[in-house]
Each structure stands twice: as structure tokens, then as C-alpha cells.
C-alpha atoms as a PDB file:
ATOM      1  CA  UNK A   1    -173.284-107.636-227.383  1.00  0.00           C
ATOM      2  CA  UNK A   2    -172.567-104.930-229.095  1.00  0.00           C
ATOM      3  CA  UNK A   3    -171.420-101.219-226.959  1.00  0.00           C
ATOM      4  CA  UNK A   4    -174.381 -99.647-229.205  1.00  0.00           C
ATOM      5  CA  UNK A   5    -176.716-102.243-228.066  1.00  0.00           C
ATOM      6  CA  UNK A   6    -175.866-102.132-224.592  1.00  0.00           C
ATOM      7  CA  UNK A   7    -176.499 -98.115-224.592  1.00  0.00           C
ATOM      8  CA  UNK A   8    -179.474 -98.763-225.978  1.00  0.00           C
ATOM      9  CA  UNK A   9    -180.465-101.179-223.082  1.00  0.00           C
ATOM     10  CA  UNK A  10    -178.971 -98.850-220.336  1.00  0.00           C
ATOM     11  CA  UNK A  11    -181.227 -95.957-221.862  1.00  0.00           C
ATOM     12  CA  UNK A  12    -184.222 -98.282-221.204  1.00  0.00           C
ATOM     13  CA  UNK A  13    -183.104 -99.137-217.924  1.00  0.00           C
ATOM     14  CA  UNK A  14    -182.763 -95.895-217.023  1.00  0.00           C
ATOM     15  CA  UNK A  15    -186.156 -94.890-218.368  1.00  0.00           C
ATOM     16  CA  UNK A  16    -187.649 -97.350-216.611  1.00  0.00           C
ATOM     17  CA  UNK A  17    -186.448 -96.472-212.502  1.00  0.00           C
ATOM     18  CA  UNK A  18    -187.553 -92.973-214.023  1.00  0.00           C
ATOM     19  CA  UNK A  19    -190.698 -94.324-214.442  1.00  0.00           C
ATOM     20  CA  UNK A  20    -190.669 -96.225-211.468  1.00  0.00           C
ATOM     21  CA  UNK A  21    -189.679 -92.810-209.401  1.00  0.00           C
ATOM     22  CA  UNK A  22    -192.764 -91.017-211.288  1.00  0.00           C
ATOM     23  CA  UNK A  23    -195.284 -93.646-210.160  1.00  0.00           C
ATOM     24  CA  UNK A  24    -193.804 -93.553-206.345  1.00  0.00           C
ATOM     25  CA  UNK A  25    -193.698 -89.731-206.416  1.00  0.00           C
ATOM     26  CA  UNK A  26    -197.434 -89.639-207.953  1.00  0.00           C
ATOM     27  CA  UNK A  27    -198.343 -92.822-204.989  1.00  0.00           C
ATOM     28  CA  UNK A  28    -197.042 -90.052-202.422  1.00  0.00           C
ATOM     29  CA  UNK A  29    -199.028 -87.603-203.611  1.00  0.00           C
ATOM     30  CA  UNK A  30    -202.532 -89.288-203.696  1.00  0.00           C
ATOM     31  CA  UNK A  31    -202.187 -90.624-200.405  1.00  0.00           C
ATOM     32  CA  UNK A  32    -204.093 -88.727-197.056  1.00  0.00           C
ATOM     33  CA  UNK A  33    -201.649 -86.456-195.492  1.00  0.00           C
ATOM     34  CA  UNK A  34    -202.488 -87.492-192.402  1.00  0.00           C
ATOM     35  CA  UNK A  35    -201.760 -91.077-193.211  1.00  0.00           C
ATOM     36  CA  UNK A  36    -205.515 -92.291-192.535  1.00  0.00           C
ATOM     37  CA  UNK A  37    -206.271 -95.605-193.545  1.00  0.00           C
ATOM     38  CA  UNK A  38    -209.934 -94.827-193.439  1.00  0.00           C
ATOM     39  CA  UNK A  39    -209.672 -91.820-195.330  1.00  0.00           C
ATOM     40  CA  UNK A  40    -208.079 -94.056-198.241  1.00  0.00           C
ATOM     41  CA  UNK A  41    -210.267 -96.855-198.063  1.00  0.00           C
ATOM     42  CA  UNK A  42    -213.113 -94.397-198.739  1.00  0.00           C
ATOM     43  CA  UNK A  43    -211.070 -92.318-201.511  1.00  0.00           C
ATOM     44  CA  UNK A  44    -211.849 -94.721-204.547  1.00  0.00           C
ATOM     45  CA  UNK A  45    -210.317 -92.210-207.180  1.00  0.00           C
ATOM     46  CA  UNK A  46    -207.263 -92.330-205.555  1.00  0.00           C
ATOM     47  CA  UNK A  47    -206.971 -95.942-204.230  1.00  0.00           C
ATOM     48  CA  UNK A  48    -207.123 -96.930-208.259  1.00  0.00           C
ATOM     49  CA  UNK A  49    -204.672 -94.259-209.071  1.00  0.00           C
ATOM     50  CA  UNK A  50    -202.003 -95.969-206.742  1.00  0.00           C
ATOM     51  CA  UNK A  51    -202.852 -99.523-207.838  1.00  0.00           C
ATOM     52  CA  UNK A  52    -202.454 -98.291-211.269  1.00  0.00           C
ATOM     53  CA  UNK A  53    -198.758 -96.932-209.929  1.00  0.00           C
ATOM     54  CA  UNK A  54    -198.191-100.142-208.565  1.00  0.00           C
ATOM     55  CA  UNK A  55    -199.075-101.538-211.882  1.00  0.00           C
ATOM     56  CA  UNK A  56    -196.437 -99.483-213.480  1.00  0.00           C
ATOM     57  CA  UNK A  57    -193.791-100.212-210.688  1.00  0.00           C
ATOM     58  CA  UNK A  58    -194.093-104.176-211.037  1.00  0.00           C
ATOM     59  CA  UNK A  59    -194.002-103.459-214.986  1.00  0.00           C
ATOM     60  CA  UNK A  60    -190.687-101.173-215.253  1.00  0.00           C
ATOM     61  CA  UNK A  61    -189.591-103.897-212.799  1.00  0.00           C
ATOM     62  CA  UNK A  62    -190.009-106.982-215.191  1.00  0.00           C
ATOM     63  CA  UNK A  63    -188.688-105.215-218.274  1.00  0.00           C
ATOM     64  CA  UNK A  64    -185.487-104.111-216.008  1.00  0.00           C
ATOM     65  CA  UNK A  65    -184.966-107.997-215.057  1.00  0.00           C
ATOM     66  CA  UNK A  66    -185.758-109.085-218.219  1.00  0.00           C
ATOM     67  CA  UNK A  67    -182.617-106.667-219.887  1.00  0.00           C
ATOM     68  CA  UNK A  68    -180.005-106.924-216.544  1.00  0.00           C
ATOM     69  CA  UNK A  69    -181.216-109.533-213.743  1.00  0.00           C
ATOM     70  CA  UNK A  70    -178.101-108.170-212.061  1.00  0.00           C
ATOM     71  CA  UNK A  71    -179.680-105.019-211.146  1.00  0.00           C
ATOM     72  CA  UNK A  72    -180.643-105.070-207.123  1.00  0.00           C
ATOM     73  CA  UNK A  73    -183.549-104.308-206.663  1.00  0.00           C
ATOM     74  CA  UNK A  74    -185.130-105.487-203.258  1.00  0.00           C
ATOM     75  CA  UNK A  75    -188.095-107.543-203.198  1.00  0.00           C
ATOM     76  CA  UNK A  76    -188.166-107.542-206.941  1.00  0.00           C
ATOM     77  CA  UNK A  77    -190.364-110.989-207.598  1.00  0.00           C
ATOM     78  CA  UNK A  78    -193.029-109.742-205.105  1.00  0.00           C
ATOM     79  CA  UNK A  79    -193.098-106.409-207.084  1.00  0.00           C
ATOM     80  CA  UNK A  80    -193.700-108.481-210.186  1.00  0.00           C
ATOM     81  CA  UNK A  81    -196.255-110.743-208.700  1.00  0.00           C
ATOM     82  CA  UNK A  82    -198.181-107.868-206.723  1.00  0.00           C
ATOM     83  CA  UNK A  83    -198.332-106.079-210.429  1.00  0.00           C
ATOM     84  CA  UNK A  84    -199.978-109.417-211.905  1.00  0.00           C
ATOM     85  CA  UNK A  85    -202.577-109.986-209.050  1.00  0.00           C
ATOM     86  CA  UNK A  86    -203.613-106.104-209.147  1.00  0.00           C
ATOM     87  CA  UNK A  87    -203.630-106.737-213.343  1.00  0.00           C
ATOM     88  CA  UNK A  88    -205.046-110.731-213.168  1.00  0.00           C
ATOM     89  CA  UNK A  89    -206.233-111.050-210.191  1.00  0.00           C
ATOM     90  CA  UNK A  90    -207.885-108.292-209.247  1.00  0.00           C
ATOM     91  CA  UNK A  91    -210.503-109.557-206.741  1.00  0.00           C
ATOM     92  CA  UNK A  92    -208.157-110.536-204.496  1.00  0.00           C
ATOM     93  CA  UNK A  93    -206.305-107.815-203.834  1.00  0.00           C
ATOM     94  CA  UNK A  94    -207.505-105.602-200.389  1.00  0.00           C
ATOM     95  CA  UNK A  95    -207.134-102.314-199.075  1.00  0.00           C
ATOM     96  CA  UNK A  96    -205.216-103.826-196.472  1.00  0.00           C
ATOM     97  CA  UNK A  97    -202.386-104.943-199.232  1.00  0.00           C
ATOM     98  CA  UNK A  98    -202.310-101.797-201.061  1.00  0.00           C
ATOM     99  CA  UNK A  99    -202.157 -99.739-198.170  1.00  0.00           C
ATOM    100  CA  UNK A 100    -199.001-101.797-196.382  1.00  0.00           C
ATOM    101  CA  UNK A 101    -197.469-101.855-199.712  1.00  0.00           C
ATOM    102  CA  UNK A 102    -197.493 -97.916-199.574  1.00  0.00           C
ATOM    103  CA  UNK A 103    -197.001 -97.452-196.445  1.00  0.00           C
ATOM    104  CA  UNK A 104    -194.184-100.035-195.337  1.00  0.00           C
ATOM    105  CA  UNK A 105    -192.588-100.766-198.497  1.00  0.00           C
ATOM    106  CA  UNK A 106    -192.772 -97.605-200.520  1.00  0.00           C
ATOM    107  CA  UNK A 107    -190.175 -95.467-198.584  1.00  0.00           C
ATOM    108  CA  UNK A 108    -187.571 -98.562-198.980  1.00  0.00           C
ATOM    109  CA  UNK A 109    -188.309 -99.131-202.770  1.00  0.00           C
ATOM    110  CA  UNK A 110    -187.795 -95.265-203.482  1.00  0.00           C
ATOM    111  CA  UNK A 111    -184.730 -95.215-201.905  1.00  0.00           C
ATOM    112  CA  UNK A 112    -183.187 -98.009-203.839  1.00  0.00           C
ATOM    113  CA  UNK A 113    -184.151 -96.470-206.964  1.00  0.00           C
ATOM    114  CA  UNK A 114    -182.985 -92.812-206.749  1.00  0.00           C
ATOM    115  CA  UNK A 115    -179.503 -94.562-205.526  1.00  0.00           C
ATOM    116  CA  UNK A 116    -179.845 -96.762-208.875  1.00  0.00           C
ATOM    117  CA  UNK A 117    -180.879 -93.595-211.178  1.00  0.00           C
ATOM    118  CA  UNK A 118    -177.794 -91.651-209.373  1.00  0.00           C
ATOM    119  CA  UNK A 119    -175.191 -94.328-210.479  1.00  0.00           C
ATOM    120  CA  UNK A 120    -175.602 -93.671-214.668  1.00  0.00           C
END
């Protein structure tokens, strides 16, 4: 490969966990301060603005893969697949999924991908 290819594939790497970071950051900010799970499951704005985040995550995730399967990124399948059901399969996705997702797995996910952005 050539180096200016590979720069060019590191750029979209890296503007991918960006992306990834955005669509966390924006996931923090439409959930209910308090952390309700009621309050979210009657907030229908906001529940489709995080499964559209979630979208994006499991999105930016494939493309990274596809460039550089060696980047670590924990979880990553289930990322990809949770992205296609929300996309595909929409009908079977619940509240209950989305809201563990953001909840549980969120905080981990974030982590992983500031330390990722940080090593460029």
C-alpha cells in the first residue's frame, strides 16, 4: 500500500471514532437526567434520535473494520449487528435494548474511543 494511501485511510479512520464520539456525546445529551427509564420510553423524539446515533455508531464501526480489522474495538460485531436490526429490523428492537445499550454499554464504548482518537 502506498504511505499516501494509508494517510488517506487513517484520515477516515479518524473521522470516523470522531463521528462515533459525536453520536455518543449527542446519545448523552438526549437522555433524562435523572436516568428514568419511563421518562425515555415516553420521550419518542428523543428515543429515535439515539437509535439514529446508534445507527451511526454501528456504521463508523463497519467502515473502520472494513479499512483496519486490527483496530480494538470492544464488542464491535454486536455494534454492527445492533446498527442492522435498528436499520432492517426495526420491529424488533425494544426500549428495553436501546435503553441497556445506553445505559450499560455506552460509558465503556466512549472510553475506548477517546483512548483510540488520542493515539493519532
Amino acid at each position: 500500500m502506498t504511505g499516501q494511501k494509508f494517510k488517506s485511510m487513517e484520515k477516515e479512520v479518524q473521522t470516523w471514532l470522531e463521528d462515533i464520539n459525536q453520536a455518543i456525546e449527542e446519545i448523552e445529551s438526549f437522555l433524562p437526567t435523572k436516568r428514568n427509564f419511563f421518562e425515555f420510553q415516553k420521550d419518542l423524539k428523543s428515543k429515535r434520535a439515539i437509535e439514529r446515533n446508534i445507527e451511526i455508531i454501528g456504521e463508523a464501526v463497519n467502515r473502520i473494520l472494513k479499512v483496519n480489522n486490527e483496530i480494538s474495538i470492544t464488542n464491535a460485531r454486536k455494534i454492527v449487528d445492533t446498527r442492522n436490526r435498528i436499520s432492517h429490523g426495526y420491529s424488533t428492537i425494544s426500549d428495553d435494548i436501546i435503553w441497556t445499550i445506553v445505559t450499560r454499554d455506552l460509558k465503556k464504548l466512549h472510553k475506548e474511543i477517546i483512548q483510540l482518537i488520542s493515539e493519532d
